[in-house]
C-alpha atoms as a PDB file:
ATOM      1  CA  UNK A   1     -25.445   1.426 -15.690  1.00  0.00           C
ATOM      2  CA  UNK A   2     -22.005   0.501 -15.643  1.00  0.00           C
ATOM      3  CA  UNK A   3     -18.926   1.605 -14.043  1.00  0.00           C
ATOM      4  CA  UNK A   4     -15.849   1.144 -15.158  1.00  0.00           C
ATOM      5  CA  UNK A   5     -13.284   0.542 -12.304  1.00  0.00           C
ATOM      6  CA  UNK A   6      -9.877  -1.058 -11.977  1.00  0.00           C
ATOM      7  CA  UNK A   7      -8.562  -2.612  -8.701  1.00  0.00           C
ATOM      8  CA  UNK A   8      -5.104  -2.436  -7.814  1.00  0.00           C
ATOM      9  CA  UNK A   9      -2.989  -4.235  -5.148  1.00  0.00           C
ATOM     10  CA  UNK A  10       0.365  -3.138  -4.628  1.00  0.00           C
ATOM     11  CA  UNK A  11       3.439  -2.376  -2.864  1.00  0.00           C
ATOM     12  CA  UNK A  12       3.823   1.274  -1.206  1.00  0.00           C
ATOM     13  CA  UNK A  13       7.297   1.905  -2.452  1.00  0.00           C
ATOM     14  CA  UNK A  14       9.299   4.439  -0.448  1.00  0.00           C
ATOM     15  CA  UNK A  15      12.675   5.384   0.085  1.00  0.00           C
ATOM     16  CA  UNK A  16      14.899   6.654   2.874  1.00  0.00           C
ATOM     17  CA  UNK A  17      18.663   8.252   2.263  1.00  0.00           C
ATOM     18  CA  UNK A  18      18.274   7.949  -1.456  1.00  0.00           C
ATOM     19  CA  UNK A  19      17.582   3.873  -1.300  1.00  0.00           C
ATOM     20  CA  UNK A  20      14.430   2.073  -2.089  1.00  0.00           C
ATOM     21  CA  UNK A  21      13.233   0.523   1.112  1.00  0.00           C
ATOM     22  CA  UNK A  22      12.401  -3.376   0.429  1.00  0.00           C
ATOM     23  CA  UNK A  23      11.435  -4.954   3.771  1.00  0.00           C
ATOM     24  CA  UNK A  24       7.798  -4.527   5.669  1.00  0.00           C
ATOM     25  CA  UNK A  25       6.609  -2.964   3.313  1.00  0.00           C
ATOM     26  CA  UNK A  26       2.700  -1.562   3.268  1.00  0.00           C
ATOM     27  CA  UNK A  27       0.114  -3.171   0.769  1.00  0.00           C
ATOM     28  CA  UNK A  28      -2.363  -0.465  -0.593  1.00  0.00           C
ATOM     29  CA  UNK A  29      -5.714  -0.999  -2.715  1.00  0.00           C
ATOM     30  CA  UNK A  30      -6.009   1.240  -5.834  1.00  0.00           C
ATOM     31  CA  UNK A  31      -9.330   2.091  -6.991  1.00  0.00           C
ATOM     32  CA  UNK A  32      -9.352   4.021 -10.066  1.00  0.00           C
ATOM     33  CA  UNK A  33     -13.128   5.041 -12.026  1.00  0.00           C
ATOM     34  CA  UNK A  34     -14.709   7.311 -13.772  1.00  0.00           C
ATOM     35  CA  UNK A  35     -11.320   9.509 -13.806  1.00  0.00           C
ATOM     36  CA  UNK A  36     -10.998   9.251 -10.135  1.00  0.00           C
ATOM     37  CA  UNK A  37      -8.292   7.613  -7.973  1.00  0.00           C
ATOM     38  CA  UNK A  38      -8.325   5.929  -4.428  1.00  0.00           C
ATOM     39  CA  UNK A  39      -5.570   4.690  -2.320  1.00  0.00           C
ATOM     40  CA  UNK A  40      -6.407   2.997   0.562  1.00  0.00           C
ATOM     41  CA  UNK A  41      -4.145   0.619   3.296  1.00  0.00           C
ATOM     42  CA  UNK A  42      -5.043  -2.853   3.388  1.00  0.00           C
ATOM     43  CA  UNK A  43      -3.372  -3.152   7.267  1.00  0.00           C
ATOM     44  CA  UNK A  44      -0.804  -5.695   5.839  1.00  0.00           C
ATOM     45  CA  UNK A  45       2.663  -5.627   5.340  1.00  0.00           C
ATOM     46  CA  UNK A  46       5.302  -7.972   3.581  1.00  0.00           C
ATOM     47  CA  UNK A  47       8.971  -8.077   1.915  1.00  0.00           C
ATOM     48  CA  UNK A  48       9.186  -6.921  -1.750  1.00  0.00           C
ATOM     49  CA  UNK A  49      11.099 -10.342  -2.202  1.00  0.00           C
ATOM     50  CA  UNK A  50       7.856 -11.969  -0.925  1.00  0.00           C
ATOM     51  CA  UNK A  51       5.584 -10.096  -3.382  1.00  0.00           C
ATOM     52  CA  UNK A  52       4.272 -11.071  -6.876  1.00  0.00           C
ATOM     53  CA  UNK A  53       3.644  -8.057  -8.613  1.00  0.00           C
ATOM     54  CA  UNK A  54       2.113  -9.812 -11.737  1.00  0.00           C
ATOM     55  CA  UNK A  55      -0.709 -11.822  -9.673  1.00  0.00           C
ATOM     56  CA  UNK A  56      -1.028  -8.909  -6.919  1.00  0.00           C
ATOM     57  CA  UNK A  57      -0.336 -11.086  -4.332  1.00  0.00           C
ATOM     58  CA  UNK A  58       1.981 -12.665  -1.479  1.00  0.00           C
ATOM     59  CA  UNK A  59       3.965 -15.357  -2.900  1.00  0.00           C
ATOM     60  CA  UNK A  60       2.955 -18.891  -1.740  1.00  0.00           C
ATOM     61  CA  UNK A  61       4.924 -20.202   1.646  1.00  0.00           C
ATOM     62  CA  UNK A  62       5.785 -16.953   2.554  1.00  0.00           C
ATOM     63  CA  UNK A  63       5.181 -15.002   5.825  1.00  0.00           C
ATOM     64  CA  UNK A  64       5.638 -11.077   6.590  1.00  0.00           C
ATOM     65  CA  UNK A  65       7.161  -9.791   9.917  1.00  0.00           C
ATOM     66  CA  UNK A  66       4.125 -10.601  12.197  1.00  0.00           C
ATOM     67  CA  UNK A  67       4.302 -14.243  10.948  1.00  0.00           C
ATOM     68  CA  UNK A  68       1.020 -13.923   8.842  1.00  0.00           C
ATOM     69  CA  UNK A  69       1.120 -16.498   6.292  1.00  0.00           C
ATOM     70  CA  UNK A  70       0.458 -15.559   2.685  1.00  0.00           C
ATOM     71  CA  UNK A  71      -2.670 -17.614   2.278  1.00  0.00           C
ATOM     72  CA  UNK A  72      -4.072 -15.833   5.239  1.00  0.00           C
ATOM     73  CA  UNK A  73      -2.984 -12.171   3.821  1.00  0.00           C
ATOM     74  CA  UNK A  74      -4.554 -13.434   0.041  1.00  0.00           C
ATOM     75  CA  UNK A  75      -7.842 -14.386   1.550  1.00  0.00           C
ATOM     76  CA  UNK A  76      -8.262 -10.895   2.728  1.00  0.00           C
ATOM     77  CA  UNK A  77      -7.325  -9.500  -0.370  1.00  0.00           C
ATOM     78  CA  UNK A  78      -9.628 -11.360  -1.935  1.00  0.00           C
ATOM     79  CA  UNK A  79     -12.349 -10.163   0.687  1.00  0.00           C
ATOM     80  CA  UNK A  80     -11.637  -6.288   0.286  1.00  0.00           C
ATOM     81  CA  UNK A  81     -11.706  -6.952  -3.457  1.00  0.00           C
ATOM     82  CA  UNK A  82     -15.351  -9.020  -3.386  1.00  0.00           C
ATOM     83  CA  UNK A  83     -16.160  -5.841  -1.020  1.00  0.00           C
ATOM     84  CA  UNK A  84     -15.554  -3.063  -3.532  1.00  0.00           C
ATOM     85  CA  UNK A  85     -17.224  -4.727  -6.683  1.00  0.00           C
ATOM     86  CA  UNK A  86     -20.213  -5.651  -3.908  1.00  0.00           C
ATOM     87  CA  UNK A  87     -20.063  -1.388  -3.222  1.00  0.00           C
ATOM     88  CA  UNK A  88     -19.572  -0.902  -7.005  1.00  0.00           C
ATOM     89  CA  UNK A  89     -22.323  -2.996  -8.165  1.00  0.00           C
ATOM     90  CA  UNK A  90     -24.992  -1.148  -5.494  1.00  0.00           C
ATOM     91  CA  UNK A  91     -23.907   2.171  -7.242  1.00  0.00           C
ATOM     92  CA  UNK A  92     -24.251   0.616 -10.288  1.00  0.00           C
ATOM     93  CA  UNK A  93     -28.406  -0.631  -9.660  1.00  0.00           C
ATOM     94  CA  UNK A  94     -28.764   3.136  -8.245  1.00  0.00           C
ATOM     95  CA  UNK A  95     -27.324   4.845 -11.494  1.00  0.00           C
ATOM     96  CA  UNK A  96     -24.846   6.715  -9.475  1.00  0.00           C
ATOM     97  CA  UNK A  97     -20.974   7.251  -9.512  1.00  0.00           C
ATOM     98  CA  UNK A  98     -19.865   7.705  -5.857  1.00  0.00           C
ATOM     99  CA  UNK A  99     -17.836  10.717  -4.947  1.00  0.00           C
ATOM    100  CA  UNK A 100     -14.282   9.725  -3.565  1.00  0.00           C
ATOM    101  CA  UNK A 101     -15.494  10.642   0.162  1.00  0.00           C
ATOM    102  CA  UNK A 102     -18.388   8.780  -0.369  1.00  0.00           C
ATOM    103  CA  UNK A 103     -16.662   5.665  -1.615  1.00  0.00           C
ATOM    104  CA  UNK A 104     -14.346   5.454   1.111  1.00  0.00           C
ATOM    105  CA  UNK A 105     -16.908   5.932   3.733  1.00  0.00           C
ATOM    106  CA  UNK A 106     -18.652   2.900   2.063  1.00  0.00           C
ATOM    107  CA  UNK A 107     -15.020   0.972   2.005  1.00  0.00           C
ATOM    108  CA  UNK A 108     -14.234   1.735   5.637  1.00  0.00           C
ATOM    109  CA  UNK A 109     -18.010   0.417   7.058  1.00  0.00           C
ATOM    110  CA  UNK A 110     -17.115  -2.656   5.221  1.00  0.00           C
ATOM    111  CA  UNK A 111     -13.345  -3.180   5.709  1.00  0.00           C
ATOM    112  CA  UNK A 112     -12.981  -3.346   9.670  1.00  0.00           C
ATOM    113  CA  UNK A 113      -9.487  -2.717  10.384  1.00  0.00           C
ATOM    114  CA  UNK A 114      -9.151  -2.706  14.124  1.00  0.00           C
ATOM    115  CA  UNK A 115      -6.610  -0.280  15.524  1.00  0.00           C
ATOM    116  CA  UNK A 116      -5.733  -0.212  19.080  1.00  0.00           C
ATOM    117  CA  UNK A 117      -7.611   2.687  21.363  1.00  0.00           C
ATOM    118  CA  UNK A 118      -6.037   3.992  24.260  1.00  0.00           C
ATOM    119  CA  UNK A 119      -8.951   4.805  26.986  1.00  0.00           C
ATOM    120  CA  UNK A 120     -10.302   1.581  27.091  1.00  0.00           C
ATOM    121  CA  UNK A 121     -10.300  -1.934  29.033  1.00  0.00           C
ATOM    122  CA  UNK A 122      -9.807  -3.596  26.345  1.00  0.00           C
ATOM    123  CA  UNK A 123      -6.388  -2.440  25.216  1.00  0.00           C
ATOM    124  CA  UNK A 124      -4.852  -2.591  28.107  1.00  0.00           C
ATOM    125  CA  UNK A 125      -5.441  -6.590  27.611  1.00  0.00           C
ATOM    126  CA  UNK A 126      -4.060  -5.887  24.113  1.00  0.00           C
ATOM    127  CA  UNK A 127      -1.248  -4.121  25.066  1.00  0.00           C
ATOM    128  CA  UNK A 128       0.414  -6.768  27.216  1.00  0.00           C
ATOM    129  CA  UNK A 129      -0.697  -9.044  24.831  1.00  0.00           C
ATOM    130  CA  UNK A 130       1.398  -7.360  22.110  1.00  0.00           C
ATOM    131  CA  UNK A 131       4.287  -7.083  24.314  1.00  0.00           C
ATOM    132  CA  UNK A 132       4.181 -10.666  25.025  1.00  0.00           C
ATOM    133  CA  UNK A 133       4.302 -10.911  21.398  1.00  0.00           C
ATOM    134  CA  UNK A 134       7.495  -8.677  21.025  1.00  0.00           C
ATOM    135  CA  UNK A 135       8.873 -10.254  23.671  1.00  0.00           C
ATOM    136  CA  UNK A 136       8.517 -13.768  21.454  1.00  0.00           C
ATOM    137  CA  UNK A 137       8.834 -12.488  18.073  1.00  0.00           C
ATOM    138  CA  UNK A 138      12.350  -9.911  18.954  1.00  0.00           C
ATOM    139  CA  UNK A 139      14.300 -12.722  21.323  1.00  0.00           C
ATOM    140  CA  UNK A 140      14.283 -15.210  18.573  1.00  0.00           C
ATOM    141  CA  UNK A 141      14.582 -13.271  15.682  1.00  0.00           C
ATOM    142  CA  UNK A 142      17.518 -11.056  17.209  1.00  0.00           C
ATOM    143  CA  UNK A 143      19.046 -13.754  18.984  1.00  0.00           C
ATOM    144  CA  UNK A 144      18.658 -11.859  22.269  1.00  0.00           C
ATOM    145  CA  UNK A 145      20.762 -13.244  25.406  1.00  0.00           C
ATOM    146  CA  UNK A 146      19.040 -14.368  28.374  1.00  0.00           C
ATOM    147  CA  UNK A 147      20.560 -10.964  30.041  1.00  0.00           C
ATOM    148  CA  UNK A 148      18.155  -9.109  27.306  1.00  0.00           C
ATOM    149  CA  UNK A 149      15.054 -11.055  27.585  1.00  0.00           C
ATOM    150  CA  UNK A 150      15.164 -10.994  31.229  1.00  0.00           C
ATOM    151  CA  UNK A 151      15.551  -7.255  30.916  1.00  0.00           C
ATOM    152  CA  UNK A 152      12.555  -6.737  28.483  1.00  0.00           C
ATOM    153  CA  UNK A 153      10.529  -9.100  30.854  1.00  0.00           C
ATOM    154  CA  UNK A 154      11.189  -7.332  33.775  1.00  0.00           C
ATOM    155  CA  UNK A 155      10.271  -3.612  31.937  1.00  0.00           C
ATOM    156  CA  UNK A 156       6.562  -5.714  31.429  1.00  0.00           C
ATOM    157  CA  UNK A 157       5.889  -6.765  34.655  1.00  0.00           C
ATOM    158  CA  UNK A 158       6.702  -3.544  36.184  1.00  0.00           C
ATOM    159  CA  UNK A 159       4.523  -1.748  33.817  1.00  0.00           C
ATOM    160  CA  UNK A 160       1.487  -4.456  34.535  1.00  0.00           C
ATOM    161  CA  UNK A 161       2.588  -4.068  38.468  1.00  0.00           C
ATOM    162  CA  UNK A 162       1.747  -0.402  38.042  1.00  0.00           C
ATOM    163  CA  UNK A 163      -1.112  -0.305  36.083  1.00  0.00           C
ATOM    164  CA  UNK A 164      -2.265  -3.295  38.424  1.00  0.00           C
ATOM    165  CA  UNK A 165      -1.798  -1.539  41.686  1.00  0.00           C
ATOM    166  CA  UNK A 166      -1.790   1.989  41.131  1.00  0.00           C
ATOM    167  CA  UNK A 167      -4.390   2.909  38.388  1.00  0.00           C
ATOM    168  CA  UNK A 168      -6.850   0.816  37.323  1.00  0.00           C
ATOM    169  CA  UNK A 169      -6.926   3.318  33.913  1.00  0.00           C
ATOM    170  CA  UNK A 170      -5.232   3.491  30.465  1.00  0.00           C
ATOM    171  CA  UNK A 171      -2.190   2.335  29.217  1.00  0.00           C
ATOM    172  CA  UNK A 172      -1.544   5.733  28.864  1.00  0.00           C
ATOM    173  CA  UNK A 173      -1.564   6.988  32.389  1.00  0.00           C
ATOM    174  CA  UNK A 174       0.661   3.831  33.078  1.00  0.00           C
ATOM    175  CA  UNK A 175       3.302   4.788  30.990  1.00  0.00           C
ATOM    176  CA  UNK A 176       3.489   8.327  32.080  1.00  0.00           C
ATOM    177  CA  UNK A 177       3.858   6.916  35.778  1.00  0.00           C
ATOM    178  CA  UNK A 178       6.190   4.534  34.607  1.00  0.00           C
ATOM    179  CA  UNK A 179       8.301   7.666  33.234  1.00  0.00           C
ATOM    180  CA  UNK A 180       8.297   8.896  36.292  1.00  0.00           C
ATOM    181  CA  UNK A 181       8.852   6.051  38.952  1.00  0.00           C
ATOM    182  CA  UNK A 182      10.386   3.646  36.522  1.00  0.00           C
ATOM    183  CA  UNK A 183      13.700   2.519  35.794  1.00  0.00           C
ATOM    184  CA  UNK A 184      13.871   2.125  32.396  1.00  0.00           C
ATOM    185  CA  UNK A 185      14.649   4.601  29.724  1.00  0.00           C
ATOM    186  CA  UNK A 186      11.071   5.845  27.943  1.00  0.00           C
ATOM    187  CA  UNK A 187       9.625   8.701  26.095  1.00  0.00           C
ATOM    188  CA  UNK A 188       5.781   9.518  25.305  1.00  0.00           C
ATOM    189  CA  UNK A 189       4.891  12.050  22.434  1.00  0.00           C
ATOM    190  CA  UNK A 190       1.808  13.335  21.742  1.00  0.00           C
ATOM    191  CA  UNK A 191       1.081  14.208  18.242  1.00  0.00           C
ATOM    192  CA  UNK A 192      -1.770  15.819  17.188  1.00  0.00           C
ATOM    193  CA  UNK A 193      -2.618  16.599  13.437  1.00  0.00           C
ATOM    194  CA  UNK A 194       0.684  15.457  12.526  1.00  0.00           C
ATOM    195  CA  UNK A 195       2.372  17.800  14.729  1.00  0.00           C
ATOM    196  CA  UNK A 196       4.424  16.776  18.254  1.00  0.00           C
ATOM    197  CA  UNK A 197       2.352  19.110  20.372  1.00  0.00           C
ATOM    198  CA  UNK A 198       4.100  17.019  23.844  1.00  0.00           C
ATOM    199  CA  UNK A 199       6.644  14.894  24.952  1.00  0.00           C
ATOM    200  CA  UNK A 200       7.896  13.464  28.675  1.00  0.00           C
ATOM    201  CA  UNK A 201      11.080  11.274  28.657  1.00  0.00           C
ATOM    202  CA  UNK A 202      12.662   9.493  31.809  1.00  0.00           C
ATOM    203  CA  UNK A 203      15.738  11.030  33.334  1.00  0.00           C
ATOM    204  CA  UNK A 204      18.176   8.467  31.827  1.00  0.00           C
ATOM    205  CA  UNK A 205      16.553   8.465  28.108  1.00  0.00           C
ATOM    206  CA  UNK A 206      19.333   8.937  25.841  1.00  0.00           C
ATOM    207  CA  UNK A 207      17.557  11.839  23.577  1.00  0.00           C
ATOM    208  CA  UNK A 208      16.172  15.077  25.509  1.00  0.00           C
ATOM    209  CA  UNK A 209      14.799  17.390  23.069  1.00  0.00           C
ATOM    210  CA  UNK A 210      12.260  17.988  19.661  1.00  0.00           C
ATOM    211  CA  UNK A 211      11.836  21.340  18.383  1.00  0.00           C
ATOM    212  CA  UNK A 212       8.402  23.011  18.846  1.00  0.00           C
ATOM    213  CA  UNK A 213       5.654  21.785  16.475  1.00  0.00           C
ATOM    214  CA  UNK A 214       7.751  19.294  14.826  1.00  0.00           C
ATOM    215  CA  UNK A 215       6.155  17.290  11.980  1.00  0.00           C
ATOM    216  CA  UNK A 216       6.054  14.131  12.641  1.00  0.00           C
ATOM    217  CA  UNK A 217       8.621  11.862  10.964  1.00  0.00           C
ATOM    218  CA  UNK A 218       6.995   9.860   8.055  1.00  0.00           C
ATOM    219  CA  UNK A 219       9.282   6.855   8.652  1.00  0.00           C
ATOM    220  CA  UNK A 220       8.022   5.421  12.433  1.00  0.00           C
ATOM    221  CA  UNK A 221       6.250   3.586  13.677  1.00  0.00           C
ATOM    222  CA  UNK A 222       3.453   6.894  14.350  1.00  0.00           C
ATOM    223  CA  UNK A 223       4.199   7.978  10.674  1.00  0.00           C
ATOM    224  CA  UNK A 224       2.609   5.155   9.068  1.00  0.00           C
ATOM    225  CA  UNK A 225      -0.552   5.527  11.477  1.00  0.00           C
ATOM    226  CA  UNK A 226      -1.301   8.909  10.799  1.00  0.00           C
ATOM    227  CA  UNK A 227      -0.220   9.689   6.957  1.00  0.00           C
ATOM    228  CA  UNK A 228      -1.039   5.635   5.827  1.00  0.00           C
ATOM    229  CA  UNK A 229      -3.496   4.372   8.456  1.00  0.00           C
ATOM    230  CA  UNK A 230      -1.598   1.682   9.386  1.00  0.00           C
ATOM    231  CA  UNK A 231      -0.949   0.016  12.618  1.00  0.00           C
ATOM    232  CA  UNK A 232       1.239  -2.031  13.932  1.00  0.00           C
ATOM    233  CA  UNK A 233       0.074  -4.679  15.883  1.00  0.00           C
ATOM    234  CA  UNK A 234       3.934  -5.421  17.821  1.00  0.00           C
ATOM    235  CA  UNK A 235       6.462  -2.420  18.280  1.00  0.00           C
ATOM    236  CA  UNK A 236       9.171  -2.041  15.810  1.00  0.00           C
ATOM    237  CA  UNK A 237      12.941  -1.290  15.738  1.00  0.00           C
ATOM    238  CA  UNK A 238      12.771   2.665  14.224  1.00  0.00           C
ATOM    239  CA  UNK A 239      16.439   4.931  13.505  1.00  0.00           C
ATOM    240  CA  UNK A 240      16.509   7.418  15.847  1.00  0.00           C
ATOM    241  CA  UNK A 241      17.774   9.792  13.427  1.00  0.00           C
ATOM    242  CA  UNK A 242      14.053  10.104  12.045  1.00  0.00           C
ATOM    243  CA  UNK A 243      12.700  11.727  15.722  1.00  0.00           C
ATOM    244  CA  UNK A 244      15.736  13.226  17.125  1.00  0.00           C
ATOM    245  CA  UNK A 245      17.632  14.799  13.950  1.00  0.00           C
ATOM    246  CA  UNK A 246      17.580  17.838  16.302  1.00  0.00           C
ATOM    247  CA  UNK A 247      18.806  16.698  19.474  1.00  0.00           C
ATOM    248  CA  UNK A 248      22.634  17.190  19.976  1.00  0.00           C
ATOM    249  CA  UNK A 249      23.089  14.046  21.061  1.00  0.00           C
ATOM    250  CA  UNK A 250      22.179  12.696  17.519  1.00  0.00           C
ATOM    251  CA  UNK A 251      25.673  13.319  16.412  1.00  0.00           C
ATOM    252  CA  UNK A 252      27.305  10.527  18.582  1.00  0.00           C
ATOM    253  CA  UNK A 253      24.282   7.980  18.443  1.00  0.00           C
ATOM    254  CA  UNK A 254      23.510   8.891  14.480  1.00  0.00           C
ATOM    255  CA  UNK A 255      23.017   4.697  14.204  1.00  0.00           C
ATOM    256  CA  UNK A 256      20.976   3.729  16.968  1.00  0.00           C
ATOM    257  CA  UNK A 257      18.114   2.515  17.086  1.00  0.00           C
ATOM    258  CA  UNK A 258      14.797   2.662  19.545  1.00  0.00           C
ATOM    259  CA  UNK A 259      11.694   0.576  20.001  1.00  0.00           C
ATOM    260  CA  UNK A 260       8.184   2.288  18.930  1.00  0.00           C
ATOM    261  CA  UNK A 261       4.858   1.370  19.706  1.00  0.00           C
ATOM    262  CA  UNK A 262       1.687   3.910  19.193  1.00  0.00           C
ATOM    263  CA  UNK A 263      -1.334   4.406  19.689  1.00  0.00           C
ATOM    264  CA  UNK A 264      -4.695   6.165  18.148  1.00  0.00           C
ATOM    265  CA  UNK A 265      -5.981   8.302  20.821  1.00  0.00           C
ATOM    266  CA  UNK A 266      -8.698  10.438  19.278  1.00  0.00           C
ATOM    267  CA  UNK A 267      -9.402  11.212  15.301  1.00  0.00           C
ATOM    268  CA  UNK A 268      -6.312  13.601  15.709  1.00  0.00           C
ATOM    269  CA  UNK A 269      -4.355  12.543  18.065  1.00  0.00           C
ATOM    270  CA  UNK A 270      -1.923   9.729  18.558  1.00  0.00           C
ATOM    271  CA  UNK A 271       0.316   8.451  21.733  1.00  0.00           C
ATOM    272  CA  UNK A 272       3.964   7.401  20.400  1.00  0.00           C
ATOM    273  CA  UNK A 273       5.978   5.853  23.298  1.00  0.00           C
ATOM    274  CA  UNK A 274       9.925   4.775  22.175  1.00  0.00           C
ATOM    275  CA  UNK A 275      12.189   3.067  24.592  1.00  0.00           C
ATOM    276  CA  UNK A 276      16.056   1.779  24.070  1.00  0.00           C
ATOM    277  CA  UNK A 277      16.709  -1.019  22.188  1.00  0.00           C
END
């Protein structure tokens, strides 16, 4: 038995205001058989510039946001590809068509792509880790002063002094203590099933309120997570426009900006925690 199939790698095109977005952009996998379709994330990102659309692939010398190189992000194109026809040609020796459930059960086994879990040990290592990385990454890409990175460097070691001292638990916990005692600005949402079900901010946050069950924005950092399944591995620079287009103050900060980092915290639920930029 054969099955025909097609494999697709492309670019997730969106658009935001009426504009095509063109930068960090999310590569998907297109699986399309037997009259059935299947989208699936790949975990990477790049620059439409930095994309050949003819060969399905990053363009040689080139590196996306988190400074993978396109030979690396190829390679694993390559993999999930071998992986598929592998899954295909199984189906194929058993005479059946898999159902699209099925199939991406089969993918996902396969395909690990790690995602960061809250009430662990491990990611609180992988949290400071990433903010080391943002630290690295943001100062030299933005230029930041010493002012800034002393700033950003200080907000780290005060969250690892609490977690160090005072808990001995999740990230999680840390950053709702932090809220509390700290002294920067910070807010935690809680979204479950793609709805903000909770929310603490710090006194001096600049944004105070989202309405009740508010869907969560498509365009941050927790959008992509739960509607595309794809994480972040360092926080990123999100409008504030897309979370707070209710909050009063919106109308005198319509252009800023906030840092986002989130986390999986259950099948359902995800931890979103934005700061000032």
């Amino acid at each position: 038995m054969i099955i025909k199939r097609n494999i697709i790698f492309s670019l997730e095109k969106r658009k935001k205001n009426g504009l095509e977005i063109v930068e960090n952009l999310p590569i998907r996998v297109r699986i399309i058989y037997a009259g059935e379709r299947l989208d699936l994330s790949t975990g990477y990102r790049v620059d439409l510039t930095n994309w050949d659309e003819g060969k399905q692939r990053v363009k040689p010398s080139t590196t996306n946001k988190l400074k993978q190189a396109a030979s690396e992000i190829n390679a694993s194109l390559t993999k999930i590809e071998s992986i598929i026809q592998d899954i295909f040609k199984v189906y194929e020796v058993k005479e059946e068509i898999p159902s699209l459930s099925i199939l991406k059960e089969d993918i996902n086994a396969k395909i690990k792509i790690q995602t960061p879990i809250v009430e662990n040990k491990t990611t609180k290592i992988n949290f400071f880790e990433t903010f080391n990385q943002f630290l690295r990454e943001c100062a030299k890409e933005d230029n930041w002063t010493i002012s800034t990175i002393k700033k950003y460097t200080s907000l780290r070691n005060n969250l690892e002094k609490f977690d160090r001292l005072y808990f001995h638990t999740s990230i999680l916990a840390t950053f709702l203590r932090y809220i509390e005692y700290g002294n920067y600005p910070t807010m935690l949402i809680y979204i479950e099933k793609g709805i903000v079900k909770w929310y603490k901010n710090s006194s001096d946050f600049p944004f105070k309120w989202i309405p009740k069950d508010f869907k969560l924005p498509v365009y941050t950092v927790a959008g992509d997570l739960y509607y595309n399944n794809v994480s972040d591995e360092i926080s990123q620079k999100v409008d504030a426009v897309e979370w707070f287009s209710e909050d009063f103050e919106i109308h005198n900060k319509k252009k800023w900006k906030l840092w986002e980092q989130c986390y999986r915290v259950s099948d359902n639920g995800i931890v979103s925690c934005l700061w000032t930029s």
